[in-house]
C-alpha atoms as a PDB file:
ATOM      1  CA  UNK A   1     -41.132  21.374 -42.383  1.00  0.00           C
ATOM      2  CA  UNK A   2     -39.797  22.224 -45.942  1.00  0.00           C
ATOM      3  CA  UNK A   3     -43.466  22.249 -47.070  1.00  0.00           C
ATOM      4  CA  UNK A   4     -44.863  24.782 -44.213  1.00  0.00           C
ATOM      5  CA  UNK A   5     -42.303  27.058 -45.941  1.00  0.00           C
ATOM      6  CA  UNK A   6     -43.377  27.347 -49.350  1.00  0.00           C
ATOM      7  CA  UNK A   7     -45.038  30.186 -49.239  1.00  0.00           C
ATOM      8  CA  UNK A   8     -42.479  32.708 -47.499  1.00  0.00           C
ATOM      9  CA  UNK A   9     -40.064  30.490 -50.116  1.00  0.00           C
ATOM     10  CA  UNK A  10     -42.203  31.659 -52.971  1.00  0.00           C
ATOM     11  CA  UNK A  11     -42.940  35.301 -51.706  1.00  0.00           C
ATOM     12  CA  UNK A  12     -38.721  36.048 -51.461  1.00  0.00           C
ATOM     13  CA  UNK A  13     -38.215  34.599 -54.873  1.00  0.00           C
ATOM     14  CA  UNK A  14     -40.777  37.465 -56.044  1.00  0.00           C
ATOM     15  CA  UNK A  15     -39.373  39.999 -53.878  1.00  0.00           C
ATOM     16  CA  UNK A  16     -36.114  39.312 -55.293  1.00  0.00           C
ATOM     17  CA  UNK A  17     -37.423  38.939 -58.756  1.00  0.00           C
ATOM     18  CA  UNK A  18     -39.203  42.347 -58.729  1.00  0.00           C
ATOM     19  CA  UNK A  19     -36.462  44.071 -57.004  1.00  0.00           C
ATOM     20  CA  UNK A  20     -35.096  46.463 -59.820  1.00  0.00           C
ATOM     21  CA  UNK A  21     -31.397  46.897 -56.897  1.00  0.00           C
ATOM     22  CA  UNK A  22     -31.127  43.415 -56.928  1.00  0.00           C
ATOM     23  CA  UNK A  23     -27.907  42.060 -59.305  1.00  0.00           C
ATOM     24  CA  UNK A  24     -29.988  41.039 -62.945  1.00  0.00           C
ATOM     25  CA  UNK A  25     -28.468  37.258 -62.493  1.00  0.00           C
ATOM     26  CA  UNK A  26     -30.289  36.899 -59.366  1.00  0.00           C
ATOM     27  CA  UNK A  27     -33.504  38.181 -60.687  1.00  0.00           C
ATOM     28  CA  UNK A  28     -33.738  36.248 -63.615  1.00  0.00           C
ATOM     29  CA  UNK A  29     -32.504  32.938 -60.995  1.00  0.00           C
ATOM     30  CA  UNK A  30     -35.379  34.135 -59.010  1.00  0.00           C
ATOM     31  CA  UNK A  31     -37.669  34.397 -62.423  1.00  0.00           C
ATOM     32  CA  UNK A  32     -36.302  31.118 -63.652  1.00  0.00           C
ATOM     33  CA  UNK A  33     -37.098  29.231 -60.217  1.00  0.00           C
ATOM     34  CA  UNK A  34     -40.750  30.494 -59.987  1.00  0.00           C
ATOM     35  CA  UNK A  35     -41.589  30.074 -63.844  1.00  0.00           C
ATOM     36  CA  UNK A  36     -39.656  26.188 -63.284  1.00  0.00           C
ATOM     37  CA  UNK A  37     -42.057  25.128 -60.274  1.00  0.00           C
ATOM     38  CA  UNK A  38     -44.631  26.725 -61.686  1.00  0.00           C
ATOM     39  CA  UNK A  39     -44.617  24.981 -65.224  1.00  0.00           C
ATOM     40  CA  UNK A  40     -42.051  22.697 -64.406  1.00  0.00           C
ATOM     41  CA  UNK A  41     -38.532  22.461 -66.389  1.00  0.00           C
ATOM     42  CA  UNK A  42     -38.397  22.632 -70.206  1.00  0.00           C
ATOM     43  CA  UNK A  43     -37.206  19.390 -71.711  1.00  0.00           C
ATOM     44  CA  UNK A  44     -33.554  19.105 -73.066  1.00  0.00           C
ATOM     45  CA  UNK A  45     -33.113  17.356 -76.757  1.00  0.00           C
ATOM     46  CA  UNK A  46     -30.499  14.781 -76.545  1.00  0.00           C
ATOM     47  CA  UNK A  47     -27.294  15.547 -77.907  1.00  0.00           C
ATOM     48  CA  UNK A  48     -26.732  15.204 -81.917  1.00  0.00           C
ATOM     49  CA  UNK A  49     -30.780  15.214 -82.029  1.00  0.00           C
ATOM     50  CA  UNK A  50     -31.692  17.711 -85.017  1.00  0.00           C
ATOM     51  CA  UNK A  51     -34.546  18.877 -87.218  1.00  0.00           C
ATOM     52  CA  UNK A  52     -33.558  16.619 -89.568  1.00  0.00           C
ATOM     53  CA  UNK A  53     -34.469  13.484 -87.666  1.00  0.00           C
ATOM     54  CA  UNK A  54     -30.690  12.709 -87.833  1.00  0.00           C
ATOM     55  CA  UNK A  55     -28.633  11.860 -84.977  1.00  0.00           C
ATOM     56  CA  UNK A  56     -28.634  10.201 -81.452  1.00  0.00           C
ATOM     57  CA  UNK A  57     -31.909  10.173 -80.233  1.00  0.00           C
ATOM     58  CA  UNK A  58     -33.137   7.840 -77.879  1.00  0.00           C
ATOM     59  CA  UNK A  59     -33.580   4.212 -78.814  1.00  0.00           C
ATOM     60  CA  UNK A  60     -37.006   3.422 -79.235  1.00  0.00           C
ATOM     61  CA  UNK A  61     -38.426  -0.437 -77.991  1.00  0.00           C
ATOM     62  CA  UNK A  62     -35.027  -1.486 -76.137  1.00  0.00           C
ATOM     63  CA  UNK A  63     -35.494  -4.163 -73.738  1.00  0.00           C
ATOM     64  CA  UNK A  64     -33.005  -5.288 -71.523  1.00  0.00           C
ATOM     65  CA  UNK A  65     -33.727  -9.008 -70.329  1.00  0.00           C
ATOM     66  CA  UNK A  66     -31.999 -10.088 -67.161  1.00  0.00           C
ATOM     67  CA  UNK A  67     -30.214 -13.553 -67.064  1.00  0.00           C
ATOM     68  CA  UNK A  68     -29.788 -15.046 -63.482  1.00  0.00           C
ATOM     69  CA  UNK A  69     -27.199 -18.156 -63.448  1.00  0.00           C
ATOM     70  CA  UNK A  70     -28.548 -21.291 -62.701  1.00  0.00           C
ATOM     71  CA  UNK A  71     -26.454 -23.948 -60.095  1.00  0.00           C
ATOM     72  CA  UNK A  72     -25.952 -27.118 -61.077  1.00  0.00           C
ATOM     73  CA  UNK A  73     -27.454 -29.808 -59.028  1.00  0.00           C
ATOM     74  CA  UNK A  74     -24.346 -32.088 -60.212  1.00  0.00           C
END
């Protein structure tokens, strides 16, 4: 049912968008939500990443190895 709506969904986020009465947060949330399904979401740096290559970025080649305990037969 949500998907038979995506159009009208679409057509109020530009009405509200263009709407120069509307309050300016709600037109740029309008802006931002059509520009974010549209080209989907920008990607977010991790925290203490910089320029510099220094700092917290994601570990690269982790593996995680799962250990299941065995029963003894004893």
């Amino acid at each position: 049912m949500a998907r038979e709506r995506t159009e009208d969904a679409i057509d109020v986020l530009v009405a509200i968008m263009r709407d120069e009465g509307a309050p300016s947060a709600a037109r740029v949330s309008a802006a931002t939500a059509i520009l974010d399904r549209g080209y989907g979401k920008p990607t977010q740096p991790l925290a203490g990443e910089g320029e510099d290559g220094e700092g917290g970025g994601a570990p690269i080649g982790l593996t995680v190895q799962f250990i299941r305990p065995t029963l003894d037969a004893g």
